[in-house]
PDB file of N, CA and C in Angstrom:
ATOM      1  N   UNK A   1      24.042  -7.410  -4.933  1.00  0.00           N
ATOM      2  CA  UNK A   1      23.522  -6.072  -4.890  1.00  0.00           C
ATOM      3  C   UNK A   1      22.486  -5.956  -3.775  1.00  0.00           C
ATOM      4  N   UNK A   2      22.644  -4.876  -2.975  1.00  0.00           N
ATOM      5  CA  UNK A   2      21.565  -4.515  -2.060  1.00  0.00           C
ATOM      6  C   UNK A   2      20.704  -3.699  -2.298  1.00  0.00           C
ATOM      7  N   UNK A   3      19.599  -3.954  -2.244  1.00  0.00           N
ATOM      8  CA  UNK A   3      17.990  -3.202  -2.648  1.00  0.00           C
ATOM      9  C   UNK A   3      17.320  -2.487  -1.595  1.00  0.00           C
ATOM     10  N   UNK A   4      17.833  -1.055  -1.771  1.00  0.00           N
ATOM     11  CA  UNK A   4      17.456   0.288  -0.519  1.00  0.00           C
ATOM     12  C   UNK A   4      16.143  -0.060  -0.691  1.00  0.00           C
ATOM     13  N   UNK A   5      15.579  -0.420   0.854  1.00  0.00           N
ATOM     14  CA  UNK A   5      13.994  -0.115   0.362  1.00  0.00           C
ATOM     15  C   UNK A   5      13.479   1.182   1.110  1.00  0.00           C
ATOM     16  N   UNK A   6      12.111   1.240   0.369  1.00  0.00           N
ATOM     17  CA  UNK A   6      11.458   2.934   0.741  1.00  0.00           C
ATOM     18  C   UNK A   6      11.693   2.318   2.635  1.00  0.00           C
ATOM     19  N   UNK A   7      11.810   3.470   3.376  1.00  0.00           N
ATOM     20  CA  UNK A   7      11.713   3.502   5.054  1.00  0.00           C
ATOM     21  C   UNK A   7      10.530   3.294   4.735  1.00  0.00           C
ATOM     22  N   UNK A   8      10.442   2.489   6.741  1.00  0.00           N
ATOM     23  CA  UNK A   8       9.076   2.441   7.769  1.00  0.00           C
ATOM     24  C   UNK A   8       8.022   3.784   7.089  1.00  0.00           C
ATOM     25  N   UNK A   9       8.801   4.803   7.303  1.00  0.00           N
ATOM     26  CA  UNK A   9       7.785   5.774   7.797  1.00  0.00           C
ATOM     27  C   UNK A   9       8.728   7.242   7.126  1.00  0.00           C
ATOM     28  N   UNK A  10       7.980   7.643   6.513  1.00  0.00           N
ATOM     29  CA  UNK A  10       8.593   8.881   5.638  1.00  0.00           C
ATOM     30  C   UNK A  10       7.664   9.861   5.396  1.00  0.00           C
ATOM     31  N   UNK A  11       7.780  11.422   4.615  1.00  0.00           N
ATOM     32  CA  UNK A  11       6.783  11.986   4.780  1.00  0.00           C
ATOM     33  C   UNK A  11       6.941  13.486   3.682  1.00  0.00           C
ATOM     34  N   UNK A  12       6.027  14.050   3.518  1.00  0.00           N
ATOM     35  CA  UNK A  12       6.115  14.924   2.223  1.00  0.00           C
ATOM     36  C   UNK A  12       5.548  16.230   3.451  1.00  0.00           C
ATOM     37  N   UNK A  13       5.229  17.458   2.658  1.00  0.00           N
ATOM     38  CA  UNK A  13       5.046  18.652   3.865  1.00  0.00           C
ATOM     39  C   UNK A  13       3.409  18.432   4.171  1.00  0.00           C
ATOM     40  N   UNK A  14       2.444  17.972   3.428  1.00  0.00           N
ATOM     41  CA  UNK A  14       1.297  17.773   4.248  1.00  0.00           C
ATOM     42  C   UNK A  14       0.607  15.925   5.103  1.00  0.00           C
ATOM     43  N   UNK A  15       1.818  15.316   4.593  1.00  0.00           N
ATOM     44  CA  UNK A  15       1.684  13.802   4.538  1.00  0.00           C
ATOM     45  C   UNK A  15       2.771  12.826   5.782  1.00  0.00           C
ATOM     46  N   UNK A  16       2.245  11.753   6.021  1.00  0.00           N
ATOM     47  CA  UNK A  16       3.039  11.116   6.720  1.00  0.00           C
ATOM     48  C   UNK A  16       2.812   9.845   6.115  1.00  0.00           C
ATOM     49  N   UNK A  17       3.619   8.923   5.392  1.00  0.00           N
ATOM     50  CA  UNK A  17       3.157   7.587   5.140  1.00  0.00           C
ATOM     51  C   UNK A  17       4.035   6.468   6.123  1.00  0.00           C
ATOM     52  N   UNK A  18       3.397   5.637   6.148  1.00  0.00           N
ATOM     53  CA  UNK A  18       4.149   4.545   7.522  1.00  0.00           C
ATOM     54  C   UNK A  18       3.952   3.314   7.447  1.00  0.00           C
ATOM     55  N   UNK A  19       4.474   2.075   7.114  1.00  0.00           N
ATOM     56  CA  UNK A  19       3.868   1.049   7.950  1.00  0.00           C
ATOM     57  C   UNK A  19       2.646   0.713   8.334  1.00  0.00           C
ATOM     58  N   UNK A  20       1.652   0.126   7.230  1.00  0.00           N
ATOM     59  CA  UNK A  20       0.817  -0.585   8.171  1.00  0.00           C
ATOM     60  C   UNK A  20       0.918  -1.157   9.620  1.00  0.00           C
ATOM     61  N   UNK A  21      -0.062  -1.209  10.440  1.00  0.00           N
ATOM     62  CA  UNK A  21      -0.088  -1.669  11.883  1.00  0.00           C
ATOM     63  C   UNK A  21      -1.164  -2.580  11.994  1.00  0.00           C
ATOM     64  N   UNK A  22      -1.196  -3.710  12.435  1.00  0.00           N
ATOM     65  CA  UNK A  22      -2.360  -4.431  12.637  1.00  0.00           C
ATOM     66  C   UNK A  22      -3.441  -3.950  13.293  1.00  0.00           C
ATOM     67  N   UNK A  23      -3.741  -3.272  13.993  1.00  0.00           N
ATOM     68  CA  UNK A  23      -4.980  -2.491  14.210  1.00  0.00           C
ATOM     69  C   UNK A  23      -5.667  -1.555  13.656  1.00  0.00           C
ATOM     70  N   UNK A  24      -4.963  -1.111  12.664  1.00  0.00           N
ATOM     71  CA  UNK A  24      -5.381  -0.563  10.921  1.00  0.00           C
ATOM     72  C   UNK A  24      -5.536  -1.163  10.515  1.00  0.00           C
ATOM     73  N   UNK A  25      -5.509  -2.751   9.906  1.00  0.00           N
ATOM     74  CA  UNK A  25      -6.084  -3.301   9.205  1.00  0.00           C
ATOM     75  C   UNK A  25      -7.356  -3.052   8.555  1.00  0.00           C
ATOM     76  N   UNK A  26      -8.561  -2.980   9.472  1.00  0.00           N
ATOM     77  CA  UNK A  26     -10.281  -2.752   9.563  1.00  0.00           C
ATOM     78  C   UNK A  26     -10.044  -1.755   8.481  1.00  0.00           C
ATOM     79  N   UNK A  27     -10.015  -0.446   9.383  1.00  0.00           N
ATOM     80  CA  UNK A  27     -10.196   0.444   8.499  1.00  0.00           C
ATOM     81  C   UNK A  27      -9.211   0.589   7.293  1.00  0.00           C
ATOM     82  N   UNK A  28      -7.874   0.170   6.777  1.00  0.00           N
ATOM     83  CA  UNK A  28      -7.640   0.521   5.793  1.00  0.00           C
ATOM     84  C   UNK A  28      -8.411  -0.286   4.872  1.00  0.00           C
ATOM     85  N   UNK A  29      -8.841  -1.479   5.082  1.00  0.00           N
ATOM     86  CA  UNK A  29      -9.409  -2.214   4.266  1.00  0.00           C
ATOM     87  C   UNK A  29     -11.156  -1.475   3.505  1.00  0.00           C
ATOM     88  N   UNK A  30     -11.819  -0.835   5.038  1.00  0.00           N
ATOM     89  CA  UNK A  30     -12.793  -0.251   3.914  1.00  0.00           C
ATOM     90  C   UNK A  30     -12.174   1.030   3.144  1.00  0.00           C
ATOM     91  N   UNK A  31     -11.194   1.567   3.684  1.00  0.00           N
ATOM     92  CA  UNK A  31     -10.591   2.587   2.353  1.00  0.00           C
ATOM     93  C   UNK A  31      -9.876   1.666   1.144  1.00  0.00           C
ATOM     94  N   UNK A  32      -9.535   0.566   1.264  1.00  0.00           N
ATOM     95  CA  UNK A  32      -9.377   0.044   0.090  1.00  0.00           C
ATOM     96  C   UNK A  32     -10.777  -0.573  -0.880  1.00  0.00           C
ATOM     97  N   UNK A  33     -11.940  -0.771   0.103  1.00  0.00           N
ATOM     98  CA  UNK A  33     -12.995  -0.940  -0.486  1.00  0.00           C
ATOM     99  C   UNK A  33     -13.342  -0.115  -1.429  1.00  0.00           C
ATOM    100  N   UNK A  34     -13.106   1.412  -0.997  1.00  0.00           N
ATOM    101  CA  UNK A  34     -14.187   2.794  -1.320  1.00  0.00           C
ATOM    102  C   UNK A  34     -13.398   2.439  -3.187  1.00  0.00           C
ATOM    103  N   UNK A  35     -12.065   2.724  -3.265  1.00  0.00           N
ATOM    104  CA  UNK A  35     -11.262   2.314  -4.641  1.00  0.00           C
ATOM    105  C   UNK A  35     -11.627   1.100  -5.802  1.00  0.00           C
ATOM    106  N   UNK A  36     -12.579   0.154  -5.414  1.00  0.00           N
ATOM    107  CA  UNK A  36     -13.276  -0.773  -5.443  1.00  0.00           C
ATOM    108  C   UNK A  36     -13.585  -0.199  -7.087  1.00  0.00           C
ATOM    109  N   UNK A  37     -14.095   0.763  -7.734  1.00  0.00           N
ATOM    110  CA  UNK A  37     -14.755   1.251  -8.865  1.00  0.00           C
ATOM    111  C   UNK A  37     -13.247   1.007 -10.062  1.00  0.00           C
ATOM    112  N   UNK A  38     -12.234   0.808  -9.489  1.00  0.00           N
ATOM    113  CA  UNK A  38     -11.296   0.739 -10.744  1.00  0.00           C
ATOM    114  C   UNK A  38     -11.545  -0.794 -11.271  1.00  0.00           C
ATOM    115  N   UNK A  39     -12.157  -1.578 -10.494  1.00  0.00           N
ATOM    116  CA  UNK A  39     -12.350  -3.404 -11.353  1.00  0.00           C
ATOM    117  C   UNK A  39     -12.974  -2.645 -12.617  1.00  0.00           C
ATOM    118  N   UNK A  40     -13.657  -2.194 -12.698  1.00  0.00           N
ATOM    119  CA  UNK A  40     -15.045  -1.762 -13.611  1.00  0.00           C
ATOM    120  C   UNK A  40     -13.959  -1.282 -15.140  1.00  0.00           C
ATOM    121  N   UNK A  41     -12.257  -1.008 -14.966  1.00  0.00           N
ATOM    122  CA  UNK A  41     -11.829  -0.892 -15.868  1.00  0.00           C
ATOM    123  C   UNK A  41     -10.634  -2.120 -16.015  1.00  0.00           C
ATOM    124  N   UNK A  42     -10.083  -2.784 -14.640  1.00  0.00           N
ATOM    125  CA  UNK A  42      -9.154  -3.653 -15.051  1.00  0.00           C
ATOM    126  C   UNK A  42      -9.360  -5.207 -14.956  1.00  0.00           C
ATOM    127  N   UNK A  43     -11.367  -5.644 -14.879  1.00  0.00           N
ATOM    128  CA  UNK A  43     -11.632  -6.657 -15.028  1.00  0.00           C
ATOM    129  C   UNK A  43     -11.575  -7.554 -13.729  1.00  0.00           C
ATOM    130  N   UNK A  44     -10.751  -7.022 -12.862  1.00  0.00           N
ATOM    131  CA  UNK A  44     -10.777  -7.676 -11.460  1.00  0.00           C
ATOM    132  C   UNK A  44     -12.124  -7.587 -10.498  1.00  0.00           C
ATOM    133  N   UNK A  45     -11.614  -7.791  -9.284  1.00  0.00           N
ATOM    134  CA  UNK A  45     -12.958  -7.989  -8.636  1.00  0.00           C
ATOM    135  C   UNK A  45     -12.623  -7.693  -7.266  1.00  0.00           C
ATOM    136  N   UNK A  46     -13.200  -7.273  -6.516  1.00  0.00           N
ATOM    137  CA  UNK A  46     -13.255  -6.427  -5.153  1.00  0.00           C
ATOM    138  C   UNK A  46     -12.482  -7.660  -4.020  1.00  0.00           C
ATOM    139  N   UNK A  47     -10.902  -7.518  -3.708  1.00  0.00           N
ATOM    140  CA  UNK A  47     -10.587  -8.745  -2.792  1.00  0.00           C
ATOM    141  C   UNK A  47     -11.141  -8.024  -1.434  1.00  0.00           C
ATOM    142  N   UNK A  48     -11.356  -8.777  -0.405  1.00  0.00           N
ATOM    143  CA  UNK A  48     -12.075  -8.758   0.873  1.00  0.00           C
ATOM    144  C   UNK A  48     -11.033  -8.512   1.659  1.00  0.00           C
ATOM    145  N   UNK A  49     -10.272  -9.713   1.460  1.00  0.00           N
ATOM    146  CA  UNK A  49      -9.274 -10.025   2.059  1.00  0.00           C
ATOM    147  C   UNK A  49      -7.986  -9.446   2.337  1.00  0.00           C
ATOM    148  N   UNK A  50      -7.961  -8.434   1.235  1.00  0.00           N
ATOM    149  CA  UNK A  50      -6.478  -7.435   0.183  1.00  0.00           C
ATOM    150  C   UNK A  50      -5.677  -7.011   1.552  1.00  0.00           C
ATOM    151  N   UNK A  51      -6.350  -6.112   2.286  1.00  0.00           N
ATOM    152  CA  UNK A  51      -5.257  -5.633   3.135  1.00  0.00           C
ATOM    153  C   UNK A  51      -4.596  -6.890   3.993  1.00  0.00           C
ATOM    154  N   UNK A  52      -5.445  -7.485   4.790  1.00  0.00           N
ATOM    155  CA  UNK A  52      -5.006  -8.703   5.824  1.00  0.00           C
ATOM    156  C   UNK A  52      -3.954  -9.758   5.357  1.00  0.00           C
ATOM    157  N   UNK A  53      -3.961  -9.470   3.752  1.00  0.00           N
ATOM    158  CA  UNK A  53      -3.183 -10.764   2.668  1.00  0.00           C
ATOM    159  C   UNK A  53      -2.001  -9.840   2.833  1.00  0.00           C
ATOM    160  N   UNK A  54      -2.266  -8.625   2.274  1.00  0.00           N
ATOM    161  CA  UNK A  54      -0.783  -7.647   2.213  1.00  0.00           C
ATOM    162  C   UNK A  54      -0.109  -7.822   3.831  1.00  0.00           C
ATOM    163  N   UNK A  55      -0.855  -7.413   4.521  1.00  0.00           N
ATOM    164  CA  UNK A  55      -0.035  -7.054   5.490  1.00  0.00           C
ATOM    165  C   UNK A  55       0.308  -8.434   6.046  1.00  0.00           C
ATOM    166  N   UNK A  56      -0.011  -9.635   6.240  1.00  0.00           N
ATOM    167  CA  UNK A  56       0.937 -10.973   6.239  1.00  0.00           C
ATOM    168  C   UNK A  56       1.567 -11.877   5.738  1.00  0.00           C
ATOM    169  N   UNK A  57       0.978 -11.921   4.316  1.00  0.00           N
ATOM    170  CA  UNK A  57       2.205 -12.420   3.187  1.00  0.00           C
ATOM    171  C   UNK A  57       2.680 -11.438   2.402  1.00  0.00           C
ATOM    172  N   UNK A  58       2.052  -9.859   2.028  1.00  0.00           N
ATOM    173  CA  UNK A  58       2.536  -9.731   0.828  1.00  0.00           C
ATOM    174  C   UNK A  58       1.605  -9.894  -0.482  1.00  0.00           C
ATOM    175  N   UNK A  59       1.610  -8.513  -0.979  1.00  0.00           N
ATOM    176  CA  UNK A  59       1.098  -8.837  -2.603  1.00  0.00           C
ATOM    177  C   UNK A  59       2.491  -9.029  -3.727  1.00  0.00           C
ATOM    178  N   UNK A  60       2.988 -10.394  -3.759  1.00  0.00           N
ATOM    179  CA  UNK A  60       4.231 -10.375  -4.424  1.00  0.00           C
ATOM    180  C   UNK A  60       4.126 -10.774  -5.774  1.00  0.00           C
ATOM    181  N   UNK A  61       5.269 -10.193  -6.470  1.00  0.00           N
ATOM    182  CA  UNK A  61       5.038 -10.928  -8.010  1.00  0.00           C
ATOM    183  C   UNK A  61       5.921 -12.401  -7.886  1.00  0.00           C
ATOM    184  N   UNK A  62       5.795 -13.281  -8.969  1.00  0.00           N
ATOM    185  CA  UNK A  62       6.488 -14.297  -9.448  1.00  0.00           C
ATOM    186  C   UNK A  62       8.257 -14.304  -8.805  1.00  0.00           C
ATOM    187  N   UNK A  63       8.162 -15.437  -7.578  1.00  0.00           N
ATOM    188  CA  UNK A  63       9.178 -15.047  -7.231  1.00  0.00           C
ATOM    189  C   UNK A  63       9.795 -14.669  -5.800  1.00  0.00           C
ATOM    190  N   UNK A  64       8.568 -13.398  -5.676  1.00  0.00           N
ATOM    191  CA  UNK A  64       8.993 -12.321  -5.013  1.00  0.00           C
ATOM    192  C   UNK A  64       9.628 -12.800  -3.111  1.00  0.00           C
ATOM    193  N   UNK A  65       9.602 -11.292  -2.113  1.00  0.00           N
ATOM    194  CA  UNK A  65       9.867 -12.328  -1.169  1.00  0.00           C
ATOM    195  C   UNK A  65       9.310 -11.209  -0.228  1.00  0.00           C
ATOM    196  N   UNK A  66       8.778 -11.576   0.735  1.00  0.00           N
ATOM    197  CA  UNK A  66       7.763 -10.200   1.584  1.00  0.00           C
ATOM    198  C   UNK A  66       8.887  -9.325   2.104  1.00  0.00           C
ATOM    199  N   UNK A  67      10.265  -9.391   2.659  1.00  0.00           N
ATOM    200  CA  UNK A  67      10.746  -8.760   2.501  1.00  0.00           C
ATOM    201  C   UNK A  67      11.177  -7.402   2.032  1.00  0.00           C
ATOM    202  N   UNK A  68      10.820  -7.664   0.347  1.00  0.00           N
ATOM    203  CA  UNK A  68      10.908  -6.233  -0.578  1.00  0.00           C
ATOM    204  C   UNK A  68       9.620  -5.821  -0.806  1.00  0.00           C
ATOM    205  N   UNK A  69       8.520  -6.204  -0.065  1.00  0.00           N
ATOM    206  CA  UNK A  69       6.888  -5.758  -0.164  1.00  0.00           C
ATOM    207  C   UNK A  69       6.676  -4.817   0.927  1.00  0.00           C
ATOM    208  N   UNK A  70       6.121  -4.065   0.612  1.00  0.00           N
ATOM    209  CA  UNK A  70       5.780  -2.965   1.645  1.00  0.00           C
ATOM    210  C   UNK A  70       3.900  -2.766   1.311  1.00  0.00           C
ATOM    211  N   UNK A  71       3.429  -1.985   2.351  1.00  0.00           N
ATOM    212  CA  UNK A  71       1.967  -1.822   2.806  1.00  0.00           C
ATOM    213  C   UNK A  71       1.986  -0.553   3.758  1.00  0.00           C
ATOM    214  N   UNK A  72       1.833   0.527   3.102  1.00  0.00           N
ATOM    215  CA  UNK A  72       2.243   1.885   3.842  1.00  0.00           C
ATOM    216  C   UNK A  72       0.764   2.703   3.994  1.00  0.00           C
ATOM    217  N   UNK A  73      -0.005   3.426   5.098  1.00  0.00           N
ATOM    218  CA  UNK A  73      -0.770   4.689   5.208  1.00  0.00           C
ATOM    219  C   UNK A  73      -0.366   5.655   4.939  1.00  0.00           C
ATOM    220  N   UNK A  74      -1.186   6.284   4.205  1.00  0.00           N
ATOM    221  CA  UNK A  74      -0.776   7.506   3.857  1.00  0.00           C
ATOM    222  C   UNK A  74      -1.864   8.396   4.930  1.00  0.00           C
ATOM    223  N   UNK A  75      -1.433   9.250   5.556  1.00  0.00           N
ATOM    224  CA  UNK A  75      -2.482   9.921   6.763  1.00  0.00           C
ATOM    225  C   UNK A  75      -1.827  11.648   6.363  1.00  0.00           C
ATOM    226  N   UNK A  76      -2.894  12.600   6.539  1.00  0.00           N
ATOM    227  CA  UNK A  76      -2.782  13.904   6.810  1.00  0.00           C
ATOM    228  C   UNK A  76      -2.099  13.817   7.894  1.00  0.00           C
ATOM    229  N   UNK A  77      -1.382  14.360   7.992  1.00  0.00           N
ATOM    230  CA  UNK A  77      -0.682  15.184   9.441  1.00  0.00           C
ATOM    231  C   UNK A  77      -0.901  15.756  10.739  1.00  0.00           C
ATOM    232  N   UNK A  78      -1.988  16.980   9.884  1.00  0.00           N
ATOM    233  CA  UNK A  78      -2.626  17.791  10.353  1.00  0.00           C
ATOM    234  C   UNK A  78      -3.837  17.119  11.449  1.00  0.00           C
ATOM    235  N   UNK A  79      -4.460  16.067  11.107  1.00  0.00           N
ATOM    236  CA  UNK A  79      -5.236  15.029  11.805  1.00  0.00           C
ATOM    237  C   UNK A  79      -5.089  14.001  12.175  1.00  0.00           C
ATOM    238  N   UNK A  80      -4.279  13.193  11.545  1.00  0.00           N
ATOM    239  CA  UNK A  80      -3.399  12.453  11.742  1.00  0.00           C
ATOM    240  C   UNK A  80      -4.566  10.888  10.941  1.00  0.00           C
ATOM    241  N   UNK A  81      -5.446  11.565  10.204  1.00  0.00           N
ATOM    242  CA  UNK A  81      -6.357  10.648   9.821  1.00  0.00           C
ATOM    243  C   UNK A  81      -5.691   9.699   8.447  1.00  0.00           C
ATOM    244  N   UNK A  82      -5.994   8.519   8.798  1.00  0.00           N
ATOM    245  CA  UNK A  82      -5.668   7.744   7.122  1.00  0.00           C
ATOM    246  C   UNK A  82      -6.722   8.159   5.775  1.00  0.00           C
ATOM    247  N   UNK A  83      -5.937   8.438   4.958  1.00  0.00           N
ATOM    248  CA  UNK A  83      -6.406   8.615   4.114  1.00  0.00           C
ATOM    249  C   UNK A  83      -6.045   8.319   2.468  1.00  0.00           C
ATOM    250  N   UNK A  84      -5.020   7.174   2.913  1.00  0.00           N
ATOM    251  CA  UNK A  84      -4.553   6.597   1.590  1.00  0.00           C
ATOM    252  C   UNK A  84      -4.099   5.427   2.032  1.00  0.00           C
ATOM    253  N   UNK A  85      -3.780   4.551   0.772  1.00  0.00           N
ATOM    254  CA  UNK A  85      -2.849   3.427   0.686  1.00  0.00           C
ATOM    255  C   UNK A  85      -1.771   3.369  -0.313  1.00  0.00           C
ATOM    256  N   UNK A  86      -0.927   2.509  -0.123  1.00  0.00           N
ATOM    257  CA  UNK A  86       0.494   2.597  -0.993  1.00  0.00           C
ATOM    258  C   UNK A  86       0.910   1.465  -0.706  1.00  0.00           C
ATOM    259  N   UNK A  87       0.752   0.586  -1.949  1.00  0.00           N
ATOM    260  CA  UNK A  87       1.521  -1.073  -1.727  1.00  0.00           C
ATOM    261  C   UNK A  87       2.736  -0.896  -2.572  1.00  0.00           C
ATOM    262  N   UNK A  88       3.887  -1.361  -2.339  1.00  0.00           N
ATOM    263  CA  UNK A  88       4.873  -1.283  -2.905  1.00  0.00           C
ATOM    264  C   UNK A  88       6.276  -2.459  -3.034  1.00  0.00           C
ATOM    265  N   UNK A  89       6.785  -2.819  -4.142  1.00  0.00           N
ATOM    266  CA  UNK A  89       7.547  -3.567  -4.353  1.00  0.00           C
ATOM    267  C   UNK A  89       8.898  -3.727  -4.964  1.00  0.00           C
ATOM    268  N   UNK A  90       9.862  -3.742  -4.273  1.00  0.00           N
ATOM    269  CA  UNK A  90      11.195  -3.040  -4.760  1.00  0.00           C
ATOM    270  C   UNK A  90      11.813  -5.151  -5.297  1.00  0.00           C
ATOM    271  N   UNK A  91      12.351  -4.250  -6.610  1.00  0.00           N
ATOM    272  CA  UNK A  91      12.851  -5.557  -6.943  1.00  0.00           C
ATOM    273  C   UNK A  91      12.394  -6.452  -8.638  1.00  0.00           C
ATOM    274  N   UNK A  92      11.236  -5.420  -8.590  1.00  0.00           N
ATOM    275  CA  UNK A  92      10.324  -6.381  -9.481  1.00  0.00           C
ATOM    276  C   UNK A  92       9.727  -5.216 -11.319  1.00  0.00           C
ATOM    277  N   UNK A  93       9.943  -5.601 -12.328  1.00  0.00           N
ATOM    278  CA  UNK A  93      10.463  -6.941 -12.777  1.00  0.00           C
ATOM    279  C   UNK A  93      12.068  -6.978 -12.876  1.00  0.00           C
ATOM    280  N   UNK A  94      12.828  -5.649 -12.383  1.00  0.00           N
ATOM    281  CA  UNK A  94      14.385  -5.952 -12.369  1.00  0.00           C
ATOM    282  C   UNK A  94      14.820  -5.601 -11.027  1.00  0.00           C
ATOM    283  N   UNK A  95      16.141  -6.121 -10.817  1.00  0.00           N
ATOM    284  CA  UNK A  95      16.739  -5.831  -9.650  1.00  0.00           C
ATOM    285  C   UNK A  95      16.530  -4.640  -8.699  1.00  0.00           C
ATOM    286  N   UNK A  96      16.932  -3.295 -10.040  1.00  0.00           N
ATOM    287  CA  UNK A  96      17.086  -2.142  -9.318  1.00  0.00           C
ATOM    288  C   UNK A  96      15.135  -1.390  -9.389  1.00  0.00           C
ATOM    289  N   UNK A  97      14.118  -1.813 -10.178  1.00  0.00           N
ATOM    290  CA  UNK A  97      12.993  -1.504 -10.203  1.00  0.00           C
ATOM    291  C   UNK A  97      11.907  -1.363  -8.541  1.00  0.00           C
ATOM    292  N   UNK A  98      11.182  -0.069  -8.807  1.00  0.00           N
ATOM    293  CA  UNK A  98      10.567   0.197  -7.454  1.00  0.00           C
ATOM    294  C   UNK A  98       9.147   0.085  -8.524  1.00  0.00           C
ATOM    295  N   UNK A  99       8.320  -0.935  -7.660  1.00  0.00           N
ATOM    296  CA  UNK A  99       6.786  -1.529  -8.813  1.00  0.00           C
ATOM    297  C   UNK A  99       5.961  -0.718  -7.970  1.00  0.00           C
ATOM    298  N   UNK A 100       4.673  -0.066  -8.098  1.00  0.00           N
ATOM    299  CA  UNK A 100       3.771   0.413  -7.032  1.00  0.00           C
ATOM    300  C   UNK A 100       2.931  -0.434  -7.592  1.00  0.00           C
ATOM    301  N   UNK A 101       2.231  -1.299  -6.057  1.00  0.00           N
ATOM    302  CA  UNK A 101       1.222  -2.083  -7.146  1.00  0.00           C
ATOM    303  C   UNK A 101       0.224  -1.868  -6.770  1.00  0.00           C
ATOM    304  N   UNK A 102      -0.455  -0.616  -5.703  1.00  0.00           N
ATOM    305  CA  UNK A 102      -1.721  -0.060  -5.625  1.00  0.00           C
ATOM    306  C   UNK A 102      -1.232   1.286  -4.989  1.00  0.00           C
ATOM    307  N   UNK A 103      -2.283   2.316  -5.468  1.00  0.00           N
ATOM    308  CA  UNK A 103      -2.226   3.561  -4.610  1.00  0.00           C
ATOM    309  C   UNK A 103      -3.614   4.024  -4.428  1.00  0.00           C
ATOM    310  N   UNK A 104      -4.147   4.313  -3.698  1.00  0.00           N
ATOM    311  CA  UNK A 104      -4.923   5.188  -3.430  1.00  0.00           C
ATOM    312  C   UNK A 104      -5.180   5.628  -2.282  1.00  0.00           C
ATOM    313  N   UNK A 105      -5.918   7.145  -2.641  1.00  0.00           N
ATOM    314  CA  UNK A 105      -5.934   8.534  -1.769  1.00  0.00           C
ATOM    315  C   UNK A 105      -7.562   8.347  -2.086  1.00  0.00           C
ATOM    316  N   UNK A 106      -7.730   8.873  -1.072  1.00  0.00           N
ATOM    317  CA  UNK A 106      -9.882   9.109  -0.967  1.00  0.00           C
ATOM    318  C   UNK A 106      -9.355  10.556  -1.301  1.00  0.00           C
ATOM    319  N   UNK A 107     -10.211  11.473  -1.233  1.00  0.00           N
ATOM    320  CA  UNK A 107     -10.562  12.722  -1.323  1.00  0.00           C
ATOM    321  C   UNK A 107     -11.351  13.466  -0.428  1.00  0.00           C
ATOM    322  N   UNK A 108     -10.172  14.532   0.205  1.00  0.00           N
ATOM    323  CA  UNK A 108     -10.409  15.249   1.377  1.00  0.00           C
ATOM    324  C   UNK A 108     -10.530  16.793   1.070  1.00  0.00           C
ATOM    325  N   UNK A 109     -11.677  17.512   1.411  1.00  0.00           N
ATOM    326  CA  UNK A 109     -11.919  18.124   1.241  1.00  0.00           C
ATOM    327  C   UNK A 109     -10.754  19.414   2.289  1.00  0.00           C
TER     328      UNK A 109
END
């Protein structure tokens, strides 16, 4: 069986999400910082490292293979500014399953 994964780069009418790029790294990482307040409910703890890990191995489950891992911006359009993240994992825990295993959007006025 072959596992469609989400495209590079796709987009909703005010949104463009894409592919991390290594020169986003920096900054998506302090927008993954700002999200930092959800440990406070799931016991975890602020990784440093999160984006730079995603975007060269992969946040994979048991198994997994970077392949079916994705690390996408979510940016306004209109500015073309980042303003989200979207980690994603096709595959996991069944074949045909699409896992999101982080999202977040800051808040734009």
């Amino acid at each position: 069986m072959t596992i469609k994964l989400i495209p590079s780069t796709w987009e909703t009418k005010r949104l463009t999400i894409e592919d991390l790029l290594e020169e986003d790294i920096h900054t998506v990482q302090e927008l993954y910082n700002q999200g930092s307040y959800i440990h406070q409910w799931d016991g975890g703890s602020l990784d440093e490292q999160y984006v730079n890990r995603c975007f060269t191995e992969g946040d994979l489950p048991p198994n997994g293979t970077k392949e079916q891992f994705r690390i996408q911006v979510i940016r306004i359009k209109e500015t073309g500014l980042i303003a989200g993240i979207l980690t994603t994992y096709h595959g996991y825990p069944g074949s045909e399953t699409f896992y999101i295993n982080y999202l977040y959007r800051q808040g734009i006025s």
